[in-house]
PDB file of N, CA and C in Angstrom:
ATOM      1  N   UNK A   1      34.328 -18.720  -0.311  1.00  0.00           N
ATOM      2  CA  UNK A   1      33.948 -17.389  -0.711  1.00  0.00           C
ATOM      3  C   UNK A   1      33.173 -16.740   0.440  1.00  0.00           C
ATOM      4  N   UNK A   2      33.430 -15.216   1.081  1.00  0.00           N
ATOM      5  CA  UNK A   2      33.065 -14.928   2.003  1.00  0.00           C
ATOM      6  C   UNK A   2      31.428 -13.998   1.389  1.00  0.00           C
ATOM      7  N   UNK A   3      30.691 -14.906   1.451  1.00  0.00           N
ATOM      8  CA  UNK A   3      29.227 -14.163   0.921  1.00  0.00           C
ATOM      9  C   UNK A   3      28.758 -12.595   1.692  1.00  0.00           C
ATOM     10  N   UNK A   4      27.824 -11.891   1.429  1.00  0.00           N
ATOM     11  CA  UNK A   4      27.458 -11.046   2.432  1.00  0.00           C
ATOM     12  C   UNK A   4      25.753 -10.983   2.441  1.00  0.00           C
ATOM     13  N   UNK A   5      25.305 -10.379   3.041  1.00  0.00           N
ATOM     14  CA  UNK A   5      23.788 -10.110   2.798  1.00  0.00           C
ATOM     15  C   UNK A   5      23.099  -8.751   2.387  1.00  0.00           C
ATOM     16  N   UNK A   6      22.430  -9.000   1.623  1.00  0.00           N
ATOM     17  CA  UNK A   6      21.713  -7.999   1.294  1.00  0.00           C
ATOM     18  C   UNK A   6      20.326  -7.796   1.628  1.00  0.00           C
ATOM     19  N   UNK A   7      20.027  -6.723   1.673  1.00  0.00           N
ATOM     20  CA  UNK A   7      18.239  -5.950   1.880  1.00  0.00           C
ATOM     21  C   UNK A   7      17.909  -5.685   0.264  1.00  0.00           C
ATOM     22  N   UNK A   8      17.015  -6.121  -0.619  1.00  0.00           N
ATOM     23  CA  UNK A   8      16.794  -5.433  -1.401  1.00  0.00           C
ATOM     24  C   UNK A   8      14.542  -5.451  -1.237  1.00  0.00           C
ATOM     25  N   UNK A   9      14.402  -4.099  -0.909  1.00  0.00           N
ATOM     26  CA  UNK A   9      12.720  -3.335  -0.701  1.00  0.00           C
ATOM     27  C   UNK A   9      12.070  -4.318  -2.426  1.00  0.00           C
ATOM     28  N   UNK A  10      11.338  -4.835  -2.381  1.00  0.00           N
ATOM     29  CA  UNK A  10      10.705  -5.228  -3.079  1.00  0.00           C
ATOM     30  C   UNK A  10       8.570  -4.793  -3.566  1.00  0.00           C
ATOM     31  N   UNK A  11       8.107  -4.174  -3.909  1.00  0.00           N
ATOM     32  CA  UNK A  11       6.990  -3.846  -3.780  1.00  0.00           C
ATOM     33  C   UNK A  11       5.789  -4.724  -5.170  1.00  0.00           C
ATOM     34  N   UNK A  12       4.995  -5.635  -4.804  1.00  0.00           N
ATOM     35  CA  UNK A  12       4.150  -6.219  -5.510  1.00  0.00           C
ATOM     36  C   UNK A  12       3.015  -5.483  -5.733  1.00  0.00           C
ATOM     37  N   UNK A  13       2.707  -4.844  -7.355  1.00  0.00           N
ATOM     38  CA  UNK A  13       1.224  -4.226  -6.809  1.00  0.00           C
ATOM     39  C   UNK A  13       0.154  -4.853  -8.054  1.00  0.00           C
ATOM     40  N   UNK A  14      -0.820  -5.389  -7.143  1.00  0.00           N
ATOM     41  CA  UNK A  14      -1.440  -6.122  -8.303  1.00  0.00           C
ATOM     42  C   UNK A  14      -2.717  -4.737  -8.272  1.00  0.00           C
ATOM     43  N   UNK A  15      -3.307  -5.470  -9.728  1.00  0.00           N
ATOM     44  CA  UNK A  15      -4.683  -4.026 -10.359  1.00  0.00           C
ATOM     45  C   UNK A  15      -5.420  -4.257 -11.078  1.00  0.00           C
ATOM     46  N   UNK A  16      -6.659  -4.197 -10.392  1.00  0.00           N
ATOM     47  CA  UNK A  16      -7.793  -5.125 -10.850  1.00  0.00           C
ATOM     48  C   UNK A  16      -9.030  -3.789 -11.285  1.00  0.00           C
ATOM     49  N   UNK A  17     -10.308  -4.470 -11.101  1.00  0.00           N
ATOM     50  CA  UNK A  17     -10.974  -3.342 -10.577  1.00  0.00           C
ATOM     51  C   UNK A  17     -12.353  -4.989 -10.106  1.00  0.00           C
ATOM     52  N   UNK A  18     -13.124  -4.366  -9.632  1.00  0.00           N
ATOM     53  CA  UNK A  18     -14.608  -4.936  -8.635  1.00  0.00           C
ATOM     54  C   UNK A  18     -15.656  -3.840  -9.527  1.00  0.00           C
ATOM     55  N   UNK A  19     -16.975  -5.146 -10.058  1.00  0.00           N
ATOM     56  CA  UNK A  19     -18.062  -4.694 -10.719  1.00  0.00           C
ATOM     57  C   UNK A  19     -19.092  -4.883  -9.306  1.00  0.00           C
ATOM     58  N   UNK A  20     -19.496  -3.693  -9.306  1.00  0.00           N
ATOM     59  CA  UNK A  20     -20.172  -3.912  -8.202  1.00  0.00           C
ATOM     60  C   UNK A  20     -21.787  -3.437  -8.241  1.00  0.00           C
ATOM     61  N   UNK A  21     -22.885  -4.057  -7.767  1.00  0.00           N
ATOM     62  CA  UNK A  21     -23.773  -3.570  -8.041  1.00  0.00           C
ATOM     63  C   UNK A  21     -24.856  -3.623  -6.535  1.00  0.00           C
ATOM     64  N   UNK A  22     -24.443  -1.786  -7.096  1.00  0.00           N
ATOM     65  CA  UNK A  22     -25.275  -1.252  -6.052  1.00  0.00           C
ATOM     66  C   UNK A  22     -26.427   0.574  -6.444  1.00  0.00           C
ATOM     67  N   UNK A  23     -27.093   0.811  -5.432  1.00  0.00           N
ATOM     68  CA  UNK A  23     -27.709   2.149  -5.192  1.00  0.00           C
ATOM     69  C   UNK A  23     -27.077   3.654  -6.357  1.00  0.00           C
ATOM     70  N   UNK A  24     -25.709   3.438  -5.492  1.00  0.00           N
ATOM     71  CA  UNK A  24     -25.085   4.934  -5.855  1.00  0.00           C
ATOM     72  C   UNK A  24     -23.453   4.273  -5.652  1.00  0.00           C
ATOM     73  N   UNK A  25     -22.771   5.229  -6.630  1.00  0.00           N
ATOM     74  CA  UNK A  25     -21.861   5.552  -6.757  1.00  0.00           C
ATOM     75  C   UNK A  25     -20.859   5.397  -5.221  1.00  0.00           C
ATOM     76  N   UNK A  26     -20.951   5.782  -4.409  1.00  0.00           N
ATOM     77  CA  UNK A  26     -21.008   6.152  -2.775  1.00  0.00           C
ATOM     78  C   UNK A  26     -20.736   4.891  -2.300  1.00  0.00           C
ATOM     79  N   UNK A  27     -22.054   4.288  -2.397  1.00  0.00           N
ATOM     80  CA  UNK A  27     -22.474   2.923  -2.013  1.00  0.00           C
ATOM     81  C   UNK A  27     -21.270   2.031  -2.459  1.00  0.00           C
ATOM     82  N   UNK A  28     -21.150   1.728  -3.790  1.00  0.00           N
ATOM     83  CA  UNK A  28     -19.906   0.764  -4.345  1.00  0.00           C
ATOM     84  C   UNK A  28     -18.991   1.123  -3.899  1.00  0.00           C
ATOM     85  N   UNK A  29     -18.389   2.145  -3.793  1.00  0.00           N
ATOM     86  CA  UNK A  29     -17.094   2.533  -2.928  1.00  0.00           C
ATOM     87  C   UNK A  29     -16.935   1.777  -2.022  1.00  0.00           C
ATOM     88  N   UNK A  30     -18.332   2.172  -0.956  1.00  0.00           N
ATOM     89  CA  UNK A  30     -18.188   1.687   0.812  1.00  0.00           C
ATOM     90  C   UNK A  30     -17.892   0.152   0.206  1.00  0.00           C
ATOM     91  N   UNK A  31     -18.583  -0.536  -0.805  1.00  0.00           N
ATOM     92  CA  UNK A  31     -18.825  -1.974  -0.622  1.00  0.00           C
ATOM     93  C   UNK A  31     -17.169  -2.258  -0.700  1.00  0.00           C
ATOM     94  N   UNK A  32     -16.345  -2.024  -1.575  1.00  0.00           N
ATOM     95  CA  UNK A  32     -15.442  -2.497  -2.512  1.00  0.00           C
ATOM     96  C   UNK A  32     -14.250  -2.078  -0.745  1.00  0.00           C
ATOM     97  N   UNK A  33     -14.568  -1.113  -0.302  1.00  0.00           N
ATOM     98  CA  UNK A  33     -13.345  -0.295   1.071  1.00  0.00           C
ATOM     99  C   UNK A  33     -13.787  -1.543   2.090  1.00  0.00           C
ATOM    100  N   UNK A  34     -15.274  -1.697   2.350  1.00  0.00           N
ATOM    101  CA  UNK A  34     -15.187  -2.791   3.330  1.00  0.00           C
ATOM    102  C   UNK A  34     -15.373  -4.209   3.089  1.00  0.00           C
ATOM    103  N   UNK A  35     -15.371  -4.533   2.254  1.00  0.00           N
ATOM    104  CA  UNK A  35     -16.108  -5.762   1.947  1.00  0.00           C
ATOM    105  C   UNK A  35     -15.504  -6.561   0.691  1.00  0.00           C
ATOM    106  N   UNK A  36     -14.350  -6.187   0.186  1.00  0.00           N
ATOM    107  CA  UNK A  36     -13.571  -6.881  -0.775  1.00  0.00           C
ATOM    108  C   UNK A  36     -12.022  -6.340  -0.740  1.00  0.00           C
ATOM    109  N   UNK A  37     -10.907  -7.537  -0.926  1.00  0.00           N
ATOM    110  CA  UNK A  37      -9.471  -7.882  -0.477  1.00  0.00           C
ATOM    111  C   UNK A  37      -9.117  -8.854  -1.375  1.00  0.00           C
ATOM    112  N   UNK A  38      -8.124  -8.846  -1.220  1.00  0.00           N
ATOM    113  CA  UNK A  38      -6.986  -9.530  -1.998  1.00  0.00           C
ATOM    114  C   UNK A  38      -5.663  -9.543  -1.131  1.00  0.00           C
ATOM    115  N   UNK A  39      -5.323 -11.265  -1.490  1.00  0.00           N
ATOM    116  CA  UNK A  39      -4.343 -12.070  -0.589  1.00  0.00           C
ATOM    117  C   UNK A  39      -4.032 -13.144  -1.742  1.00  0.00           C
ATOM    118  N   UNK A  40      -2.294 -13.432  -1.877  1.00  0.00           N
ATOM    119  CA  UNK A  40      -1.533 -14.218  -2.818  1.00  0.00           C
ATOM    120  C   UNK A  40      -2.745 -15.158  -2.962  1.00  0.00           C
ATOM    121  N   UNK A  41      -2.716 -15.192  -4.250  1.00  0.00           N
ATOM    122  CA  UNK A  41      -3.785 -16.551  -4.554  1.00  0.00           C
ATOM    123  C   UNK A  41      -5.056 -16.465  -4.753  1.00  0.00           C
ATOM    124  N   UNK A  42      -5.636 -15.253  -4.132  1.00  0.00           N
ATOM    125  CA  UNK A  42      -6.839 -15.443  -3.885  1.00  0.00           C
ATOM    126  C   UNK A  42      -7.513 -14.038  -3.730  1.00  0.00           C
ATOM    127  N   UNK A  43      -8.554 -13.863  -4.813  1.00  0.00           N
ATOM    128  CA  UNK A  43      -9.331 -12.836  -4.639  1.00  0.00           C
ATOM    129  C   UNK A  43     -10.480 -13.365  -3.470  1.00  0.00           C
ATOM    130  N   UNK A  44     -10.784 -12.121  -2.982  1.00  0.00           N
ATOM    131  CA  UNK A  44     -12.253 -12.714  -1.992  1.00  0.00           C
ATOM    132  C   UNK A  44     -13.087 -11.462  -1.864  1.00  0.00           C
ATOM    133  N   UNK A  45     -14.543 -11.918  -1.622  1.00  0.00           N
ATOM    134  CA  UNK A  45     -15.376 -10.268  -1.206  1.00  0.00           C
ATOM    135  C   UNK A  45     -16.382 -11.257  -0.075  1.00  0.00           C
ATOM    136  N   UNK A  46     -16.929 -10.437   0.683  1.00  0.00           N
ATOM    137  CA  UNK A  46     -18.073 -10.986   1.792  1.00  0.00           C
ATOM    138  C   UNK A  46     -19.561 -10.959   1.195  1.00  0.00           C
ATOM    139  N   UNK A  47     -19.482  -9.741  -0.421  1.00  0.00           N
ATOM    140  CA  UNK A  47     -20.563  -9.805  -0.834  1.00  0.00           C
ATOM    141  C   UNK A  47     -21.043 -10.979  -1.158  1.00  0.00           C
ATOM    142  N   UNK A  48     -22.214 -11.105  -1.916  1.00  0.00           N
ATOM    143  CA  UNK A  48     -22.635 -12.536  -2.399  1.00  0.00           C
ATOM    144  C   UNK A  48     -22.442 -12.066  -4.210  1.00  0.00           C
ATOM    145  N   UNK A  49     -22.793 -13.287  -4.431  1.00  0.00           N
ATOM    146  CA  UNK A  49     -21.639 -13.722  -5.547  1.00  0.00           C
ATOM    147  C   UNK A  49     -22.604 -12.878  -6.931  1.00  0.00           C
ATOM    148  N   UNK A  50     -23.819 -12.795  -6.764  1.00  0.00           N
ATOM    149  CA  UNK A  50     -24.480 -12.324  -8.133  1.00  0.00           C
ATOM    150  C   UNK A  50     -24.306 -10.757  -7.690  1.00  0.00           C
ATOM    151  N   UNK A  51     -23.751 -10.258  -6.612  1.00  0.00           N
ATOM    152  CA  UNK A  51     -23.737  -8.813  -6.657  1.00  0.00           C
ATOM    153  C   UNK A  51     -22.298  -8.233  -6.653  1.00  0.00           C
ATOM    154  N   UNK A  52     -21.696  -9.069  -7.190  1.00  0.00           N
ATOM    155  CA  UNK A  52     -19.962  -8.576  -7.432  1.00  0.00           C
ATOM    156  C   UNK A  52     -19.013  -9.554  -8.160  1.00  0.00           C
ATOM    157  N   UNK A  53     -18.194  -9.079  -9.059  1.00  0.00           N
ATOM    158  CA  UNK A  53     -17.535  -9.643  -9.860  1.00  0.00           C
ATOM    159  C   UNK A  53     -16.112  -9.104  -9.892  1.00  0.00           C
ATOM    160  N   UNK A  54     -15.202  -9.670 -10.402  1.00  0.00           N
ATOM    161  CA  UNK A  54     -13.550  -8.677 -10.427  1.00  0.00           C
ATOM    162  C   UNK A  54     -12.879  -9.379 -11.723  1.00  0.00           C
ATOM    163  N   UNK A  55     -12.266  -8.071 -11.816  1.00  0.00           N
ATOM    164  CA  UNK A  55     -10.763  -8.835 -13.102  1.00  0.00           C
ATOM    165  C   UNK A  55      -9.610  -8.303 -12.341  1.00  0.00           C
ATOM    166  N   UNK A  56      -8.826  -9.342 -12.012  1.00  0.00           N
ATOM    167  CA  UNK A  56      -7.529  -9.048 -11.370  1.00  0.00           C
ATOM    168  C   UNK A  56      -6.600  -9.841 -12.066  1.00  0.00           C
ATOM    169  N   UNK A  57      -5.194  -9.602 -12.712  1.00  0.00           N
ATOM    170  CA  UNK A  57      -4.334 -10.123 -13.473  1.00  0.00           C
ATOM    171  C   UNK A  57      -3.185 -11.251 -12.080  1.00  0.00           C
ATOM    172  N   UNK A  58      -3.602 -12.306 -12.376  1.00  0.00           N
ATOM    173  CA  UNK A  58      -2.598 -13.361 -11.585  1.00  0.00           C
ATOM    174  C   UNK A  58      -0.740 -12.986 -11.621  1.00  0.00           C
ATOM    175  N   UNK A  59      -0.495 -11.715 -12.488  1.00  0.00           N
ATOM    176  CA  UNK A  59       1.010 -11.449 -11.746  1.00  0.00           C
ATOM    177  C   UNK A  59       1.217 -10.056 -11.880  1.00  0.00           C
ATOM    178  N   UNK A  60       1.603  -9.735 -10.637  1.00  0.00           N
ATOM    179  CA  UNK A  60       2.026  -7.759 -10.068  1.00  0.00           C
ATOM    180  C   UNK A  60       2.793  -7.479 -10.793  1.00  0.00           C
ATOM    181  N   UNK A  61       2.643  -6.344 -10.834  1.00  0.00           N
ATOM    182  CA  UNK A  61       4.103  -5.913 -11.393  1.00  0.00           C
ATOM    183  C   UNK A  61       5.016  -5.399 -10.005  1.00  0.00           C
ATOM    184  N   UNK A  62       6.160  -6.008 -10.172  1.00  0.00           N
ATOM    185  CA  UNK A  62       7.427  -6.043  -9.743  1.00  0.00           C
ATOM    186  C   UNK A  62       8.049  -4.384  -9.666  1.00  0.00           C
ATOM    187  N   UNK A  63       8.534  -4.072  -8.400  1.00  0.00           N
ATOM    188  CA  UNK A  63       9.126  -2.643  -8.517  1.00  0.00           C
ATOM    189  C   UNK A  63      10.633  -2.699  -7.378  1.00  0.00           C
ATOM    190  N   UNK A  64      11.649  -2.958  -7.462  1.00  0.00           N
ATOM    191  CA  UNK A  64      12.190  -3.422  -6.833  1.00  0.00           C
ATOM    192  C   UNK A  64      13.342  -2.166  -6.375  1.00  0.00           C
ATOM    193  N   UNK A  65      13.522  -2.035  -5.249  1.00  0.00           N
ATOM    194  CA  UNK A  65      13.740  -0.676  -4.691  1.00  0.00           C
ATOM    195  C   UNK A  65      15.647  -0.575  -4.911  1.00  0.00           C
ATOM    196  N   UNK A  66      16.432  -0.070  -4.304  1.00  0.00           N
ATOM    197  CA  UNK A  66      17.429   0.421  -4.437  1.00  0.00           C
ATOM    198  C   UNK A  66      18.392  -0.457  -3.665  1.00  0.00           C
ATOM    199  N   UNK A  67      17.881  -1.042  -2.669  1.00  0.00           N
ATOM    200  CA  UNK A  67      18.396  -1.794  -1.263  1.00  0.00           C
ATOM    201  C   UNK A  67      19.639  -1.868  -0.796  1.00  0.00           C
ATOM    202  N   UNK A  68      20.137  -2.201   0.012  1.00  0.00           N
ATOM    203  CA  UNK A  68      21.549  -1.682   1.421  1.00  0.00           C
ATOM    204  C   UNK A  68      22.383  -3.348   1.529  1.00  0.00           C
ATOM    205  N   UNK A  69      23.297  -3.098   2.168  1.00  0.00           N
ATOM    206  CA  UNK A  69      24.322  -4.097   2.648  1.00  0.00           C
ATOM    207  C   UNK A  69      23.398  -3.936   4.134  1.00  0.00           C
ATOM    208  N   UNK A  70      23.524  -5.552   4.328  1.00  0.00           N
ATOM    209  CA  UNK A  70      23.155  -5.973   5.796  1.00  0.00           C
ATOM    210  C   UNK A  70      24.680  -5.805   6.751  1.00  0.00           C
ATOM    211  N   UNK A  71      24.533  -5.812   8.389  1.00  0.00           N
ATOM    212  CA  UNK A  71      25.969  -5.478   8.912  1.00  0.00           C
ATOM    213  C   UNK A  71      26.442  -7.552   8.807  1.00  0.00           C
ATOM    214  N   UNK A  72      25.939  -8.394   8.945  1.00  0.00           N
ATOM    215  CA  UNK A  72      25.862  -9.612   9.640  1.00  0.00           C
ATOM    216  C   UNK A  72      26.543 -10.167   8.075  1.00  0.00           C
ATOM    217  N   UNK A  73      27.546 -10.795   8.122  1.00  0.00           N
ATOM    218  CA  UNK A  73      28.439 -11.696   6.776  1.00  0.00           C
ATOM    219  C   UNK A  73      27.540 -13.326   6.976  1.00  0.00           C
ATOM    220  N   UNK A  74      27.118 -13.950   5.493  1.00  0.00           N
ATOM    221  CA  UNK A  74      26.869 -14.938   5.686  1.00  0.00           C
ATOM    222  C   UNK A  74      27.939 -15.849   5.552  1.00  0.00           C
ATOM    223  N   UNK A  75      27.971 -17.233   6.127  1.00  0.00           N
ATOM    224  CA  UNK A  75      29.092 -18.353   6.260  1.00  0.00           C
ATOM    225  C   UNK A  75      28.634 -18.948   5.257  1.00  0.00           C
ATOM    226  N   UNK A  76      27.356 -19.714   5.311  1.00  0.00           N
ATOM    227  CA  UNK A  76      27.323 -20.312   4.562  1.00  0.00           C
ATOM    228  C   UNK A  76      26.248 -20.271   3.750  1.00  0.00           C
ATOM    229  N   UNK A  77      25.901 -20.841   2.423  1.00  0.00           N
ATOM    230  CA  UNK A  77      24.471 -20.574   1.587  1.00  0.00           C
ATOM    231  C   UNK A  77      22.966 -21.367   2.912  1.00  0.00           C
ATOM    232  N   UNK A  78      21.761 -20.511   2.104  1.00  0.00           N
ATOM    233  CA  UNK A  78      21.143 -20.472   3.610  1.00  0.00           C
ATOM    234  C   UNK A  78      19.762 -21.174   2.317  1.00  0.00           C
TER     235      UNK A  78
END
């Protein structure tokens, strides 16, 4: 069977929110823009631990785009 390849755009968006405790309104922003991320697996912040907390759901939702024929035919399963 002569397989082919495909592109299909895939977009993961996970959505949490960060309890953050600080000054002002302002302030939690800056903290949460510089100082807290998210990477497969793993929430992380640089704050320390009694001044920030998060709820983030362990699976994204899935949005999976429209995607194209590649030019390159596959031979064989890869």
């Amino acid at each position: 069977m002569n397989m082919k390849r495909y592109k299909i755009p895939v977009v993961f968006e996970f959505a949490g929110e960060f309890s953050i405790e600080a000054p002002s309104l302002e302030t939690a922003r800056h903290c949460v823009q510089h100082h807290c991320g998210l990477t497969i697996g793993t929430v992380h912040s640089t704050l320390p631990a009694d001044q920030v907390d998060w709820s983030f759901s362990c699976h994204p939702t899935k949005k999976v785009g429209k995607g194209c024929r590649c030019e390159e035919s596959v031979t064989d399963h890869e």
